[in-house]
N, C-alpha and C. Protein backbone atom coordinates (compact mmCIF):
# COMPACT_ATOMS: atom_id res chain seq x y z
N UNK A 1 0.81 -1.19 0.00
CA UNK A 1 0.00 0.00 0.00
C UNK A 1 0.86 1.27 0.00
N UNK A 2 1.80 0.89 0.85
CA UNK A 2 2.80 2.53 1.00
C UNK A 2 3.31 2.55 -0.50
N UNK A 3 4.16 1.48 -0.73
CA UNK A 3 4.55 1.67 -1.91
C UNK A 3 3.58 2.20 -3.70
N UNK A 4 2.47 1.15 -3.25
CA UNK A 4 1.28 2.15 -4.50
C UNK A 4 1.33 3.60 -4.08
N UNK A 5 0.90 4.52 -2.98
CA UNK A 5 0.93 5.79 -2.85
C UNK A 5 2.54 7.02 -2.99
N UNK A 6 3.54 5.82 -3.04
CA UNK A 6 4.83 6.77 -3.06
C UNK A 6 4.56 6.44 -4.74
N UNK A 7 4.44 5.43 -5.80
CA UNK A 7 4.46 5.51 -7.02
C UNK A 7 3.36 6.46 -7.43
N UNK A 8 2.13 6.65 -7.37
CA UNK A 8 1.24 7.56 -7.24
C UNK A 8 1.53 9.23 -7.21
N UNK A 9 2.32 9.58 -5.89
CA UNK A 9 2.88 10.57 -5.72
C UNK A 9 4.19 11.13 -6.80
N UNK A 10 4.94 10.21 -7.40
CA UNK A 10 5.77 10.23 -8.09
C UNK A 10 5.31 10.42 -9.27
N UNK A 11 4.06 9.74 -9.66
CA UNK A 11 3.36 9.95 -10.94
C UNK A 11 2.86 11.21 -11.59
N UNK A 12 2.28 11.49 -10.09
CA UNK A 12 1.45 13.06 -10.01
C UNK A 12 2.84 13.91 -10.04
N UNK A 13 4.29 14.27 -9.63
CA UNK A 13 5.24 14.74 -9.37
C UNK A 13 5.95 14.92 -10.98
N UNK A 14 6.01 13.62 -11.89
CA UNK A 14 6.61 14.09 -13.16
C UNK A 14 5.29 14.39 -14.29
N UNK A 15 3.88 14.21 -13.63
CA UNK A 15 3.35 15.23 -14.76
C UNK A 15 3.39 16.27 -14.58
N UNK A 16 3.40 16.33 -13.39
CA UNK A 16 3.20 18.33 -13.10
C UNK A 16 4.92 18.88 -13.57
N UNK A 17 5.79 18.06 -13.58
CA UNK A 17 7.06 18.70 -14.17
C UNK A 17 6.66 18.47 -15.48
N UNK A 18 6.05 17.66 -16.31
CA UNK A 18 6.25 17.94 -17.48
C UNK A 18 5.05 19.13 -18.19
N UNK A 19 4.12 19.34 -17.55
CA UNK A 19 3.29 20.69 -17.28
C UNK A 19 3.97 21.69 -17.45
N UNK A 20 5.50 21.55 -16.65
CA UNK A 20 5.74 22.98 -16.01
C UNK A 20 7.07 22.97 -17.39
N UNK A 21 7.49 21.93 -17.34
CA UNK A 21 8.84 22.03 -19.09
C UNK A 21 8.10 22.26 -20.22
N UNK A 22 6.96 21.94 -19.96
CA UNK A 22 5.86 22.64 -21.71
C UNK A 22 5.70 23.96 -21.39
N UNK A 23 5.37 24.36 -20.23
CA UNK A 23 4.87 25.63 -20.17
C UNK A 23 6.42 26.72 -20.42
N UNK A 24 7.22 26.15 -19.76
CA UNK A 24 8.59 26.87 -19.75
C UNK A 24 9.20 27.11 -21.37
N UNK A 25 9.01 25.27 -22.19
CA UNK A 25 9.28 26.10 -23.09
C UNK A 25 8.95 26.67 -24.26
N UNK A 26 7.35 26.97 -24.03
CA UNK A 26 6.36 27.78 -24.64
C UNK A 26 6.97 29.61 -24.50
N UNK A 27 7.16 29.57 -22.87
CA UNK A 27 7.51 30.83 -22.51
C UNK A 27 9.04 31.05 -23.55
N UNK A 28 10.08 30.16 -23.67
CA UNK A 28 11.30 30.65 -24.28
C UNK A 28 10.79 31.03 -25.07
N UNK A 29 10.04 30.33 -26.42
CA UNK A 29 9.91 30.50 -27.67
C UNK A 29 9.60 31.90 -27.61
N UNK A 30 8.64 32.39 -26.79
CA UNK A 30 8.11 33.83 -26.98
C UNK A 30 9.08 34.93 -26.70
N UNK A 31 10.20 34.75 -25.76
CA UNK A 31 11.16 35.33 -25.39
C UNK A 31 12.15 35.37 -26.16
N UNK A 32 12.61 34.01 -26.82
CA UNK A 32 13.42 34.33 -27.87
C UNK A 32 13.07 34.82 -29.13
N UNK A 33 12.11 35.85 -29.58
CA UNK A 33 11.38 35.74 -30.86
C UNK A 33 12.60 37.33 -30.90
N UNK A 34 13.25 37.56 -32.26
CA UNK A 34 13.90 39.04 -32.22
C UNK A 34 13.49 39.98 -32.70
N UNK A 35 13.34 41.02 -32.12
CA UNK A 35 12.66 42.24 -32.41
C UNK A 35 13.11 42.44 -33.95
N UNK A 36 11.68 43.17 -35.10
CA UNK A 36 12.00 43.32 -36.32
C UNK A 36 13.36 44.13 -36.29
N UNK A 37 13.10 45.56 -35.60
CA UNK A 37 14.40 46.53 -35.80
C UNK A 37 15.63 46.81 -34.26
N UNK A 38 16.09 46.63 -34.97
CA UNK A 38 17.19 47.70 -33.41
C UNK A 38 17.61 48.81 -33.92
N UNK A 39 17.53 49.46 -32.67
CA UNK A 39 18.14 50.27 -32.25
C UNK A 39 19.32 50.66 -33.23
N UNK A 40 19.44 51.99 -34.12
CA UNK A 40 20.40 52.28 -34.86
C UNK A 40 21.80 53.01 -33.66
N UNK A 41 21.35 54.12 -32.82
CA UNK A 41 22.27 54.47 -32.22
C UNK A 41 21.45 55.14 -30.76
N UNK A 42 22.32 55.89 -30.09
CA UNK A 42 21.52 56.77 -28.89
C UNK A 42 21.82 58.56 -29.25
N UNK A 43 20.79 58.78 -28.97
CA UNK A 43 20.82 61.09 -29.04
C UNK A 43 21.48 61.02 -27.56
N UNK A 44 22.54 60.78 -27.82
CA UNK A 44 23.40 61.61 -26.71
C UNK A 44 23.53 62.67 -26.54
N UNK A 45 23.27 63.88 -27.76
CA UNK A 45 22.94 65.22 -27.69
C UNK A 45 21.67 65.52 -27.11
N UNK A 46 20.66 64.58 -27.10
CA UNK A 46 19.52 65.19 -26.47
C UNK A 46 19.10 64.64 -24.75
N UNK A 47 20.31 63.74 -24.81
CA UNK A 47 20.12 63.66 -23.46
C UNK A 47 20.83 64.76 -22.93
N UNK A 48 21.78 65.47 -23.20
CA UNK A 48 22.93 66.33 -22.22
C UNK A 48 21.83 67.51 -22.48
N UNK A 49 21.64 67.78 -23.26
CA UNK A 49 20.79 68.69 -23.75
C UNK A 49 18.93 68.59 -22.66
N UNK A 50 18.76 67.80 -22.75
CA UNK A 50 17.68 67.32 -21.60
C UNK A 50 18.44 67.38 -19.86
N UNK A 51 19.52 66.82 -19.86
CA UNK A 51 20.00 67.32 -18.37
C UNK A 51 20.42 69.18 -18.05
N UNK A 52 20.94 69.53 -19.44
CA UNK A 52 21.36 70.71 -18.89
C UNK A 52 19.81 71.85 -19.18
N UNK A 53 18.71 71.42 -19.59
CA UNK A 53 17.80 72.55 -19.95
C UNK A 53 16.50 71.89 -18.52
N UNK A 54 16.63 71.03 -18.02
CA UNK A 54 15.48 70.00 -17.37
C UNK A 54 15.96 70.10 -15.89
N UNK A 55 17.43 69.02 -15.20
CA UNK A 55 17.56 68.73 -14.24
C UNK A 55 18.58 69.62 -13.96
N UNK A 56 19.18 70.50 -14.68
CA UNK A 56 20.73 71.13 -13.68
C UNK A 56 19.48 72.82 -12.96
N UNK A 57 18.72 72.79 -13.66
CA UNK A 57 18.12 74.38 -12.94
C UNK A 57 17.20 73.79 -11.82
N UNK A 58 16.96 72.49 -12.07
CA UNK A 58 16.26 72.27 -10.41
C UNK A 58 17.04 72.19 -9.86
N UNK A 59 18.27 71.22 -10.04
CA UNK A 59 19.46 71.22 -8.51
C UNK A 59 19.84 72.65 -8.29
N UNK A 60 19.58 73.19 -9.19
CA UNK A 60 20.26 74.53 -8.63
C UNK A 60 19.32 75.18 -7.76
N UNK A 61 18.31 75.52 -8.29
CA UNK A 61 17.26 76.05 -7.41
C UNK A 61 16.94 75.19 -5.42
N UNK A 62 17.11 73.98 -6.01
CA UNK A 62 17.30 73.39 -4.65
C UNK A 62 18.29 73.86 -4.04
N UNK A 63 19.71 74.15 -4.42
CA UNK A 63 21.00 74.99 -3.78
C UNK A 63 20.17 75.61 -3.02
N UNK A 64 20.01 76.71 -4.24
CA UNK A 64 19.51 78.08 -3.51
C UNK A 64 18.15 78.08 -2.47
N UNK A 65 17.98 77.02 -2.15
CA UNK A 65 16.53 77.43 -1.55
C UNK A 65 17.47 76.74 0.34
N UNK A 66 17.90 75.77 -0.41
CA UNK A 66 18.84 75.34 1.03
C UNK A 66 20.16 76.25 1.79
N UNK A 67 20.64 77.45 0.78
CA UNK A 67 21.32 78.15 0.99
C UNK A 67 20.54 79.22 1.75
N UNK A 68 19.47 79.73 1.27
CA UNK A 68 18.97 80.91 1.58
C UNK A 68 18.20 80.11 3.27
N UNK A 69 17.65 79.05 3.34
CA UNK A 69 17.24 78.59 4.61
C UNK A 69 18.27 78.53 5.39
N UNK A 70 19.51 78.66 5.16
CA UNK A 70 20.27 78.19 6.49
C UNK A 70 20.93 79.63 6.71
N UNK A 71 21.14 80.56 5.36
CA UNK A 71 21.19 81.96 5.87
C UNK A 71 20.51 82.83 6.92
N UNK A 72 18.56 82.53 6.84
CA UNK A 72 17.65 83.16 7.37
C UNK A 72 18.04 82.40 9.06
N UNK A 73 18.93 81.41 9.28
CA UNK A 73 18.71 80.89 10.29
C UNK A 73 20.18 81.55 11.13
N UNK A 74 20.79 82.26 10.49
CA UNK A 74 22.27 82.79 10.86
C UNK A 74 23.54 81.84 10.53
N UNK A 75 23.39 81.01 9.73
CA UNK A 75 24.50 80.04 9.62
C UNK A 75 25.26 80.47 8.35
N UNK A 76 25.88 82.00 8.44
CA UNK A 76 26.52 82.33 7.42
C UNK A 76 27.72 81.67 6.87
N UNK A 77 28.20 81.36 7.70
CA UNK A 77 29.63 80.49 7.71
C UNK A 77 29.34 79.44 6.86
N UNK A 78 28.08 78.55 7.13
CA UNK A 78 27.49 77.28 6.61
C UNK A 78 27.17 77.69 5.37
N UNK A 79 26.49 78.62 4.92
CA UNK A 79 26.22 79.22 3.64
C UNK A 79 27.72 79.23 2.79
N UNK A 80 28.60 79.98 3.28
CA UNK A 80 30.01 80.58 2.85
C UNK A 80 30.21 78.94 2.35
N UNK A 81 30.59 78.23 3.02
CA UNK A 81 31.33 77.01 2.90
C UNK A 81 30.79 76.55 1.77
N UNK A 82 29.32 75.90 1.51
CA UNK A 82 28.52 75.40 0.95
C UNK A 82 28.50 75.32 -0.57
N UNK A 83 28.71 77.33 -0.65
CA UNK A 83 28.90 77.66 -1.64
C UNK A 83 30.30 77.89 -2.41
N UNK A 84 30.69 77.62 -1.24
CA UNK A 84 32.31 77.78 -2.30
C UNK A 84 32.53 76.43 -2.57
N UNK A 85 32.08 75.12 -1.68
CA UNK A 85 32.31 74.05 -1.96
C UNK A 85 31.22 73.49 -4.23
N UNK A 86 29.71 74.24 -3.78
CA UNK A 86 29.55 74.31 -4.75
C UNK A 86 29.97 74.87 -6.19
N UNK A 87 30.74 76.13 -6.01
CA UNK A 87 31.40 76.78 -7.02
C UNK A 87 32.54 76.11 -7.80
N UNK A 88 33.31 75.13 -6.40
CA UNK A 88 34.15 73.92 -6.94
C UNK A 88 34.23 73.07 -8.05
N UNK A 89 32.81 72.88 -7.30
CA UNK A 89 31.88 71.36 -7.86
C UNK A 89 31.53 71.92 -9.22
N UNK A 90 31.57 73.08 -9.66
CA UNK A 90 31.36 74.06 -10.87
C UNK A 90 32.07 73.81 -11.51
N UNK A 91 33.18 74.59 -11.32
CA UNK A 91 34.70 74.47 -11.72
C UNK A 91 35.32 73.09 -12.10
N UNK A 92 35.28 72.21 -11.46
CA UNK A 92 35.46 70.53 -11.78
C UNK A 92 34.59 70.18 -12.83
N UNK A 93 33.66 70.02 -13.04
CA UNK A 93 32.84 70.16 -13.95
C UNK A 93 33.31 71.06 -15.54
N UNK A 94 32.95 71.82 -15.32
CA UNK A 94 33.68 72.60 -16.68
C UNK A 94 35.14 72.35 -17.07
N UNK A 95 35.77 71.62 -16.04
CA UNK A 95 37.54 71.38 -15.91
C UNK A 95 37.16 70.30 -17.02
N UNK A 96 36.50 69.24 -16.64
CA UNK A 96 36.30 68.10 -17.47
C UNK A 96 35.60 68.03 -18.63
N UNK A 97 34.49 69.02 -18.80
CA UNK A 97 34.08 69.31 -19.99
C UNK A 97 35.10 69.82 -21.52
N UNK A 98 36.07 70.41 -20.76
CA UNK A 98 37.02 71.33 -21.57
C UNK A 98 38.17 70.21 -21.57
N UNK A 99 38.58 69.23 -20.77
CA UNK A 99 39.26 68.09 -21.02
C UNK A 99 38.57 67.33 -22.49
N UNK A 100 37.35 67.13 -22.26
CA UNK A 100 36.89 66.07 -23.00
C UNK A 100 36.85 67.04 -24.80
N UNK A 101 36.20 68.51 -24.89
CA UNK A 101 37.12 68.31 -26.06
C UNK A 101 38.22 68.51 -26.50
N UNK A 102 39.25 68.90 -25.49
CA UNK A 102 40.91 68.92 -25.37
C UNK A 102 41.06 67.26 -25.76
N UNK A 103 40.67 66.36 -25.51
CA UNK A 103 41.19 65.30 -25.66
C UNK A 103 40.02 64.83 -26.91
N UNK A 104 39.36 65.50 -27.34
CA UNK A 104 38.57 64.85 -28.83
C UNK A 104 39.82 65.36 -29.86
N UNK A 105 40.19 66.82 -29.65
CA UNK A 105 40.94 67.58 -30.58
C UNK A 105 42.28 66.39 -30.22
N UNK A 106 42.77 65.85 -29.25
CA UNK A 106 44.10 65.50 -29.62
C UNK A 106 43.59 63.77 -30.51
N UNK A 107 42.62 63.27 -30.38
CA UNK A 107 42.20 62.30 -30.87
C UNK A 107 42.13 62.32 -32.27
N UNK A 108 41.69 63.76 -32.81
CA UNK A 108 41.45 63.63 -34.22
C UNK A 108 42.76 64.41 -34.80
N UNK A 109 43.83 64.96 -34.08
CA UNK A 109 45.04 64.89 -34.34
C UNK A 109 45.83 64.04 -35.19
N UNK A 110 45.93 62.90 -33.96
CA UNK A 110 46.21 61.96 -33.57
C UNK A 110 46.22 61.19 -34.82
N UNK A 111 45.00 60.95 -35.45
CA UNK A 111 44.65 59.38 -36.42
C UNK A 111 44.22 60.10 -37.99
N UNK A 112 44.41 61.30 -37.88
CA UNK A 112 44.20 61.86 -39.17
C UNK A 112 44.80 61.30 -40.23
């Protein structure tokens, strides 16, 4: 008797796996199907162009709204710092911008 119910259990155990390997690889087929087109390239111009017209005037405005709150509170010093640390963070920024086409110009130097 034990043994009819462990074969039983085993029975019920590889249909439901073979349930679950049809269903699985029904799912590949659909997953592997390849999109008609790709992707030719990315607007990397319209993303920088989307960060610098979209997200750099909110961080900034956030600066200024966190600058001017900690002014109204007397923490000039905290202000001073803040902002020179941000003016940095400016400066680094444009340092690397002016690297990158300093180093396009030596690139097309370079392999001309």
């Amino acid at each position: 008797m034990i043994i009819v119910d462990a074969i039983g259990a085993v029975h019920a155990a590889v249909g439901h796996a073979s349930d679950l390997a049809g269903y699985h690889t029904q799912a590949a087929q659909h997953v592997t199907a390849a999109p008609s087109q790709s992707p030719k390239d990315i607007n990397t111009q319209g993303i920088v162009s989307f960060f610098a017209s979209k997200i750099a005037p909110i961080l900034l405005a956030v600066l200024g709204v966190i600058f001017i709150g900690r002014a109204g509170k007397g923490e000039i010093s905290k202000v001073l710092t803040s902002s020179a640390i941000a003016v940095i963070g400016l400066a680094f920024i444009a340092g690397a911008v002016s690297l990158f086409f300093v180093g396009d110009y030596l690139i097309g130097l370079a392999f001309k």
